[in-house]
Protein backbone atom coordinates (compact mmCIF):
# COMPACT_ATOMS: atom_id res chain seq x y z
CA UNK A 1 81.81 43.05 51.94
CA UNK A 2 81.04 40.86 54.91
CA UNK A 3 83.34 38.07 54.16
CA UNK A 4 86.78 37.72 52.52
CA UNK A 5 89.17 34.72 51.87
CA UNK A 6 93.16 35.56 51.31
CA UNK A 7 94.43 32.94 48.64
CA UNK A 8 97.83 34.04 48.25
CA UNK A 9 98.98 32.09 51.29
CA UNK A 10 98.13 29.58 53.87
CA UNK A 11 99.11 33.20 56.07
CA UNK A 12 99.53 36.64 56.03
CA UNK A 13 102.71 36.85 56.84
CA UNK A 14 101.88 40.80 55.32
CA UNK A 15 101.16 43.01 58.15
CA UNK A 16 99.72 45.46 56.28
CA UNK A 17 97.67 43.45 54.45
CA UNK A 18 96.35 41.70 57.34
CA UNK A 19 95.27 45.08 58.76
CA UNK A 20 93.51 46.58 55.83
CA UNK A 21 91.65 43.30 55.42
CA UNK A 22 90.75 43.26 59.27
CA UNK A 23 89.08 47.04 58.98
CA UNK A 24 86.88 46.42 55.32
CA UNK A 25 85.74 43.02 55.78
CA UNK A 26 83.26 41.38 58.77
CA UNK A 27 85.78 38.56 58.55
CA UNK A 28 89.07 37.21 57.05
CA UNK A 29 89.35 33.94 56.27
CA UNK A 30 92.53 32.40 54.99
CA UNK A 31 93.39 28.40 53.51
CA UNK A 32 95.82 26.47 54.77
CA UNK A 33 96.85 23.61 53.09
CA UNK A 34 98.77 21.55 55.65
CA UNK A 35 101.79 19.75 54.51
CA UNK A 36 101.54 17.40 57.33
CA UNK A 37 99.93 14.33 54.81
CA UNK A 38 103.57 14.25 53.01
CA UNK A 39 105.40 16.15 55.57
CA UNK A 40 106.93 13.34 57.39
CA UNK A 41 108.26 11.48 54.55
CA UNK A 42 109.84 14.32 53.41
CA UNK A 43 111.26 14.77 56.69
CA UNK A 44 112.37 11.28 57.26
CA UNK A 45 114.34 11.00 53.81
CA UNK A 46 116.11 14.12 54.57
CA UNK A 47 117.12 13.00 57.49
CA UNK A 48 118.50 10.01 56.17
CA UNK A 49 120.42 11.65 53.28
CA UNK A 50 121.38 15.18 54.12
CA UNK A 51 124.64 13.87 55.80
CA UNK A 52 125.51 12.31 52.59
CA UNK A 53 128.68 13.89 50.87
CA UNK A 54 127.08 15.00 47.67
CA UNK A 55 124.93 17.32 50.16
CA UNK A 56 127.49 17.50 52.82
CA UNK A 57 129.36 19.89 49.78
CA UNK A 58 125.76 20.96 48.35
CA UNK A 59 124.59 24.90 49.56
CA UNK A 60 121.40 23.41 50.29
CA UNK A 61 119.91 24.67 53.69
CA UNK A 62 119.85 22.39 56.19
CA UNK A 63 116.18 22.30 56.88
CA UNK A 64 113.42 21.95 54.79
CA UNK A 65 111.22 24.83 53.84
CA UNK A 66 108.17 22.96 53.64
CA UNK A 67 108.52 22.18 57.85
CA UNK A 68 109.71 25.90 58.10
CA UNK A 69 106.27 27.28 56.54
CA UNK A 70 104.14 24.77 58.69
CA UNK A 71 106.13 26.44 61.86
CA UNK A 72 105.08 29.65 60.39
CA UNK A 73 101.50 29.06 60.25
CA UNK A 74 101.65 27.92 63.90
CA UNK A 75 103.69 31.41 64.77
CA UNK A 76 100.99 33.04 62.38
CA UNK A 77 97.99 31.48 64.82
CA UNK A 78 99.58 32.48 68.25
CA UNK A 79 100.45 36.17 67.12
CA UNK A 80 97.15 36.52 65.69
CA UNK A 81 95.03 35.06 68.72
CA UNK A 82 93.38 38.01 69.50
CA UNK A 83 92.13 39.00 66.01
CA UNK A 84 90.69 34.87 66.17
CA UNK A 85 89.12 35.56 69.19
CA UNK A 86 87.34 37.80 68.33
CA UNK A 87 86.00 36.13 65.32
CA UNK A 88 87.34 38.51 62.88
CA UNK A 89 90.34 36.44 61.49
CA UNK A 90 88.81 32.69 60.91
CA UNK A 91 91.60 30.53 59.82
CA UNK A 92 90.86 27.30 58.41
CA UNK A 93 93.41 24.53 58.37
CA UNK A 94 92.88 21.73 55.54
CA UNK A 95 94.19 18.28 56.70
CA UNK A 96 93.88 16.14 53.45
CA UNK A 97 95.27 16.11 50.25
CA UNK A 98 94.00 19.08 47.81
CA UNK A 99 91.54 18.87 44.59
CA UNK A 100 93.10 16.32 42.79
CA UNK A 101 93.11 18.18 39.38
CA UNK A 102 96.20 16.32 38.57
CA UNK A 103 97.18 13.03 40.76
CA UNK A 104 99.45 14.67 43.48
CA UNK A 105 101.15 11.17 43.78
CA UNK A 106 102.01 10.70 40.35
CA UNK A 107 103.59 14.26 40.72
CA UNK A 108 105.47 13.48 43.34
CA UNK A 109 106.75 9.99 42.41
CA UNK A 110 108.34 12.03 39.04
CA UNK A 111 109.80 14.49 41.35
CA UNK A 112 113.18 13.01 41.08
CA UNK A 113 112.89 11.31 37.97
CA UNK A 114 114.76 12.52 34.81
CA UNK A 115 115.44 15.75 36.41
CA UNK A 116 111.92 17.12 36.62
CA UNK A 117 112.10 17.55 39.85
CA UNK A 118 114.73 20.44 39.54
CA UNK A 119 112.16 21.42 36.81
CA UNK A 120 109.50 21.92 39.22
CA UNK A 121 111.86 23.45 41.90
CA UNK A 122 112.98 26.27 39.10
CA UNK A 123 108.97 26.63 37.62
CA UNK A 124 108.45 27.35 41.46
CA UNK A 125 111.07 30.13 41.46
CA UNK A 126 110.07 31.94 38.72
CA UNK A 127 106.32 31.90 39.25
CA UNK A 128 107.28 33.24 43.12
CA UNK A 129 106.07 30.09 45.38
CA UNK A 130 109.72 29.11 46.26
CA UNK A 131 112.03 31.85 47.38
CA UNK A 132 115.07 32.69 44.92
CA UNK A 133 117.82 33.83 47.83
CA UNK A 134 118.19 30.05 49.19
CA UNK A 135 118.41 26.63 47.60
CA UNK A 136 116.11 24.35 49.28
CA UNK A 137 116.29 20.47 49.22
CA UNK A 138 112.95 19.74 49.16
CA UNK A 139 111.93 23.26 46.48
CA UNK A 140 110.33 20.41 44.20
CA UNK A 141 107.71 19.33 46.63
CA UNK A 142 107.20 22.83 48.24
CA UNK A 143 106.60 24.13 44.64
CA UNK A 144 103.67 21.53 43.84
CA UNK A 145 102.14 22.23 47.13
CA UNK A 146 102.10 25.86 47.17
CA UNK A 147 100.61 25.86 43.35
CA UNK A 148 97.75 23.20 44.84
CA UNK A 149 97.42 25.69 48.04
CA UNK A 150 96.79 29.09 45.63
CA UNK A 151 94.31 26.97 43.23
CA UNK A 152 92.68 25.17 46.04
CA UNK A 153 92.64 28.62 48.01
CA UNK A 154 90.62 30.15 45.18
CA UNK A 155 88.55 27.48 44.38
CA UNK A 156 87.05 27.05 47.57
CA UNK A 157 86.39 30.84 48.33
CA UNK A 158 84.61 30.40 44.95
CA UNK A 159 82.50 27.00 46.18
CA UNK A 160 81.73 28.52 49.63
CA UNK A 161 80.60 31.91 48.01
CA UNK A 162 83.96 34.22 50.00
CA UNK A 163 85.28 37.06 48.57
CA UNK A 164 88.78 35.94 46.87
CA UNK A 165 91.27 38.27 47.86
CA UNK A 166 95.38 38.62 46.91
CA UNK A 167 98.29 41.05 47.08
CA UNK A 168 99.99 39.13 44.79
CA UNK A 169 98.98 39.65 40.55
CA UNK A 170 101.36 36.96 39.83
CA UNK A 171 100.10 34.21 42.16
CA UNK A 172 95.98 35.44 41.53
CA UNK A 173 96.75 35.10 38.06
CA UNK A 174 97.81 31.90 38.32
CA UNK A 175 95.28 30.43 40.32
CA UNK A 176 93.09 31.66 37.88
CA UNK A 177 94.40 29.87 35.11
CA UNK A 178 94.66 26.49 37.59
CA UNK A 179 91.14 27.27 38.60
CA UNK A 180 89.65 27.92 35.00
CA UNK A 181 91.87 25.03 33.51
CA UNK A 182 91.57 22.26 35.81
CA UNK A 183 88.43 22.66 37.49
CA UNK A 184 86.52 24.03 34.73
CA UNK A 185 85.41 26.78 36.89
CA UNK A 186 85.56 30.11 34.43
CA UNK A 187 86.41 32.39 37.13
CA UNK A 188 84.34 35.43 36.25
CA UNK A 189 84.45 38.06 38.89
CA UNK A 190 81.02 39.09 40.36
CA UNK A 191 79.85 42.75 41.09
CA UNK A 192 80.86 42.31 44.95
CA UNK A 193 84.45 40.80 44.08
CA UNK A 194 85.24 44.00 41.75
CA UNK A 195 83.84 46.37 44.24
CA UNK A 196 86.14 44.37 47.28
CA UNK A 197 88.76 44.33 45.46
CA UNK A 198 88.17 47.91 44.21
CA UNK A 199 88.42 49.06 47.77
CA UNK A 200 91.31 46.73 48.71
CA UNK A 201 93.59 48.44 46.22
CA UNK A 202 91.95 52.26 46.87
CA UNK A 203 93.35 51.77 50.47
CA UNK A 204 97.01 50.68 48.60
CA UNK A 205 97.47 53.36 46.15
CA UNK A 206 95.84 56.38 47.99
CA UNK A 207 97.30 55.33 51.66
CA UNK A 208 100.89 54.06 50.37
CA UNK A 209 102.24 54.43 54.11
CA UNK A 210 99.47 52.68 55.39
CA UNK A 211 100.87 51.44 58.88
CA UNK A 212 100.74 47.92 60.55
CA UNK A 213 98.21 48.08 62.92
CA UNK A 214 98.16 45.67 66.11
CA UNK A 215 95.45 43.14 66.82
CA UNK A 216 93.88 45.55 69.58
CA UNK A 217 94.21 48.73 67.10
CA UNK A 218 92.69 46.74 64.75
CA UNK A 219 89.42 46.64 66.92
CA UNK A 220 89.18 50.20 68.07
CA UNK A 221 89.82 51.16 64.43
CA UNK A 222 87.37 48.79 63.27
CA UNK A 223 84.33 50.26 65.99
CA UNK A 224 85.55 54.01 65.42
CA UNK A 225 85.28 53.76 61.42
CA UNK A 226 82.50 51.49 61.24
CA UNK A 227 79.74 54.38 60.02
CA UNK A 228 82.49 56.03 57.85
CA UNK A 229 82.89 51.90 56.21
CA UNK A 230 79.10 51.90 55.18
CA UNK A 231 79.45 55.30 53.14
CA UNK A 232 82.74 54.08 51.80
CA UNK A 233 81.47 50.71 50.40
CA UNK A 234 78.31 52.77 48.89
CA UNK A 235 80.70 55.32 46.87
CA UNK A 236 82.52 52.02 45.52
CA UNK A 237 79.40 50.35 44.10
CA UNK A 238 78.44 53.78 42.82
CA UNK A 239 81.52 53.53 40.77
CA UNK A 240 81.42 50.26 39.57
CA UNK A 241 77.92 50.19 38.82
CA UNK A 242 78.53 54.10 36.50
CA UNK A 243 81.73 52.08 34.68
CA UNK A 244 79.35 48.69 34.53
CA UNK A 245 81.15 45.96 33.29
CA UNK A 246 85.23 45.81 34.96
CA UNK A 247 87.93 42.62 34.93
CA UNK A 248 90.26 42.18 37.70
CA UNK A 249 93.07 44.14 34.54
CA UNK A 250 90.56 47.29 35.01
CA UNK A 251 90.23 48.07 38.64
CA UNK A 252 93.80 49.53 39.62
CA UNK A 253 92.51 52.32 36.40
CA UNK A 254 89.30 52.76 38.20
CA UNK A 255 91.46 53.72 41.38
CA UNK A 256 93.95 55.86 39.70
CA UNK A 257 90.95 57.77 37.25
CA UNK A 258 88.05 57.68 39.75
CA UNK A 259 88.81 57.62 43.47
CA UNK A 260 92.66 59.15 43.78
CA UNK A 261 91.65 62.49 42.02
CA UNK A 262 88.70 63.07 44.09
CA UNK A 263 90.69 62.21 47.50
CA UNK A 264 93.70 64.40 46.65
CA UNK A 265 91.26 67.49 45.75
CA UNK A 266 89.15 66.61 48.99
CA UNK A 267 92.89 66.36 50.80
CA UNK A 268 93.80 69.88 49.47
CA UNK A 269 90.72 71.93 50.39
CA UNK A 270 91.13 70.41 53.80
CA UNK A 271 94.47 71.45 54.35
CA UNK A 272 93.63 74.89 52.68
CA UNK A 273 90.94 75.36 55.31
CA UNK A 274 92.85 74.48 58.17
CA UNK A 275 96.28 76.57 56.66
CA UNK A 276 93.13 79.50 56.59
CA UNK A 277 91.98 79.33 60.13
CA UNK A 278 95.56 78.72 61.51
CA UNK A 279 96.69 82.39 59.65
CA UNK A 280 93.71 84.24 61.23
CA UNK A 281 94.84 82.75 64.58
CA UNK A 282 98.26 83.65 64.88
CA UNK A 283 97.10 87.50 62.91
CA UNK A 284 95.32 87.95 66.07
CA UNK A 285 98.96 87.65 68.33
CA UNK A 286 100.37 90.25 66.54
CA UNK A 287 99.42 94.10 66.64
CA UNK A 288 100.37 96.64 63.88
CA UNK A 289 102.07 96.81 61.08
CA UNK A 290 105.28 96.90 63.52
CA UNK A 291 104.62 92.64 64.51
CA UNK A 292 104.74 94.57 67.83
CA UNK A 293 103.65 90.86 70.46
CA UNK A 294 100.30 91.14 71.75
CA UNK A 295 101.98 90.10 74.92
CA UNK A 296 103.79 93.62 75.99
CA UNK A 297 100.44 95.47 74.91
CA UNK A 298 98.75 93.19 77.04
CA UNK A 299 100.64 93.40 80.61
CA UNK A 300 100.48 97.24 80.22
CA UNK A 301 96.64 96.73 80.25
CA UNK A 302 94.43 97.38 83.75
CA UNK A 303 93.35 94.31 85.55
CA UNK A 304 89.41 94.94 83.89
CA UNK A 305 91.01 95.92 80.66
CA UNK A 306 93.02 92.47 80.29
CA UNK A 307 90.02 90.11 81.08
CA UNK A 308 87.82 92.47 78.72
CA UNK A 309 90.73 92.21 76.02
CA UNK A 310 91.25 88.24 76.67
CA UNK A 311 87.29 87.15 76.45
CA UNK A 312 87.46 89.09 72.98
CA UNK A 313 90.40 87.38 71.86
CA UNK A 314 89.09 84.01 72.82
CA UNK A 315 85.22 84.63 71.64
CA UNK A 316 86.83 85.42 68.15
CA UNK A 317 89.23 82.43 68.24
CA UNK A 318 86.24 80.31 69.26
CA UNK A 319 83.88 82.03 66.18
CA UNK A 320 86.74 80.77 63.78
CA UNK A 321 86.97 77.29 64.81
CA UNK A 322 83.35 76.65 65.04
CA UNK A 323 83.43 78.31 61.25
CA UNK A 324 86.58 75.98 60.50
CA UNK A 325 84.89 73.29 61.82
CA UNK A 326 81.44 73.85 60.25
CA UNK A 327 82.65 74.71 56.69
CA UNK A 328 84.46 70.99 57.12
CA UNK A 329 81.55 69.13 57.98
CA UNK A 330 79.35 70.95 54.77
CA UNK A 331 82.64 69.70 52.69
CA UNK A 332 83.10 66.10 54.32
CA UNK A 333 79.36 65.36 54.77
CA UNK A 334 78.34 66.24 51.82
CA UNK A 335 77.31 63.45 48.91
CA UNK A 336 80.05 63.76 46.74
CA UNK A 337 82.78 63.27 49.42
CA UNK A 338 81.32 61.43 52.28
CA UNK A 339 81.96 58.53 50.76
CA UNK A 340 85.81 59.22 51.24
CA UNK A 341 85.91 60.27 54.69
CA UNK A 342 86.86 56.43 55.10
CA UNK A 343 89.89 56.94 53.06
CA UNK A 344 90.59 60.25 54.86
CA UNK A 345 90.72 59.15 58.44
CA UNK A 346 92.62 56.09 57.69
CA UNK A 347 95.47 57.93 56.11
CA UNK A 348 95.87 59.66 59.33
CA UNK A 349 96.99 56.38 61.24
CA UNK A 350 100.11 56.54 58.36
CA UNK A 351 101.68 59.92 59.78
């Protein structure tokens, strides 16, 4: 897992997302299809025509969303700076017009011809690449871009050998079907996609409160799990390889029958072991069947009595955390689990 490319957006406007992609992979790249090559004449008619009276009456927004998404890639860049710097998040910004599996031009020129541009602006709603709570002027255009980003997005982490990665079924599916139709590229998963994406979703179903971490979180994370990461990715390929062949339909079953069974039982002995030591503790502050509090025994003890009585009490509590903390490591460290210490410790940053 060394390098990963997002497809379901030019950003990841997902914080979440962002940082569980920033702590399994070397590096995140995402695809940006820039608008800018049919930006401006989009602009420049709407500015021309918006004050018209048919859209003077019209709930249309008064901005288009295709200028409001390029503003949010810019916002996307500047927040995530740090993450860039660092060489970690690698952006990369495409400044022409995309695979031309069908003419883009000849799209566009139909846009508003015999209504199939409303056609295009409701196929972009339903599929999810236009957003349903506001009526957009220029939904049309935005549609056909966004379905050329999502295809081109996957085909190109498939030509420059990335790991394709989405949060989004709907949208992976139907790049897929763009991909498999148009390019005649038969998209079919390797052994290091399955066992990303494997891992991608183990962190969203076991972890469901994963947190948003910040870019500088993100790197102490990153250097603190890093040795935990290696035995994680090693469990994963164990899997896959024991199940053999798996689709992209298969691998939210391998989570739920494989990995989230093993992590709640591993989860449960922990806390048992912890619940144990904490009960021998606090048995130790109470005296007698009465509950009597060690404390009024104690201040009725000679000076030499008390710090005979208190190096007992703390050799003892000392013998049962280094047993608490040995009979952890033999369960943690042990083949069959250390592969999900990785899993463990990052469910601790959601609480």
């Amino acid at each position: 897992m060394t390098e990963c490319l997002y497809y379901s957006d030019g950003i990841i406007s997902n914080k979440k997302t962002l940082t569980k992609l920033c702590l399994l992979f070397d590096k995140v790249s995402t695809f940006h299809l820039s608008p800018l090559y049919f930006l401006e004449p989009l602009q420049d008619r709407w500015q021309s025509q918006k004050d018209m009276p048919f859209f003077a009456k019209s709930p249309c927004e008064r901005s288009l969303l295709t200028s409001e998404r390029w503003l949010a890639y810019k916002e996307f860049i500047a927040s995530n700076s740090e993450l860039i710097n660092a060489n970690i998040l690698n952006p990369i910004l495409i400044n022409q017009t995309p695979p031309d599996w069908i003419n883009f031009e000849s799209n566009e020129k139909k846009l508003m011809q015999n209504g199939s541009g409303i056609a295009i602006g409701l196929w972009g709603q339903s599929v999810g690449i236009v957003p349903q709570e506001k009526i957009y002027v220029d939904a049309p255009w935005y549609s056909l871009y966004r379905w050329q980003s999502i295809s081109g997005g996957l085909h190109f982490a498939l030509e420059s050998r990335k790991i394709p990665i989405s949060d989004d079924d709907s949208l992976s599916q139907l790049a897929i079907e763009s991909v498999q139709k148009l390019a005649s590229v038969e998209h079919l998963p390797t052994k290091e996609e399955i066992v990303a994406n494997v891992a991608f979703k183990s962190i969203s179903l076991v972890i469901p409160n994963f947190p948003e971490l910040e870019a500088q979180e993100i790197l102490e994370v990153r250097e603190k799990l890093s040795e935990d990461l290696v035995y994680f990715k090693i469990e994963i390929e164990k899997i896959v390889s024991q199940i053999g062949e798996i689709s992209y339909d298969g691998i939210e079953s391998v989570v739920v029958q494989r990995i989230k069974p093993r992590f709640d039982d591993l989860t449960l002995k922990m806390k048992s072991m912890k619940g144990d030591l904490f009960r021998r503790i606090s048995k130790m502050f109470l005296v007698g069947g009465t509950a009597t509090s060690l404390l009024t025994h104690f201040v009725m003890l000679p000076m030499a009595a008390k710090i005979a009585t208190s190096a007992s009490f703390v050799g003892k509590i000392l013998l049962d955390v280094h047993e608490y903390l040995s009979q952890r490591d033999l369960l943690t460290k042990g083949s069959e689990n250390r592969g999900l210490v990785f899993l463990m410790k990052m469910e601790k940053f959601g609480k």
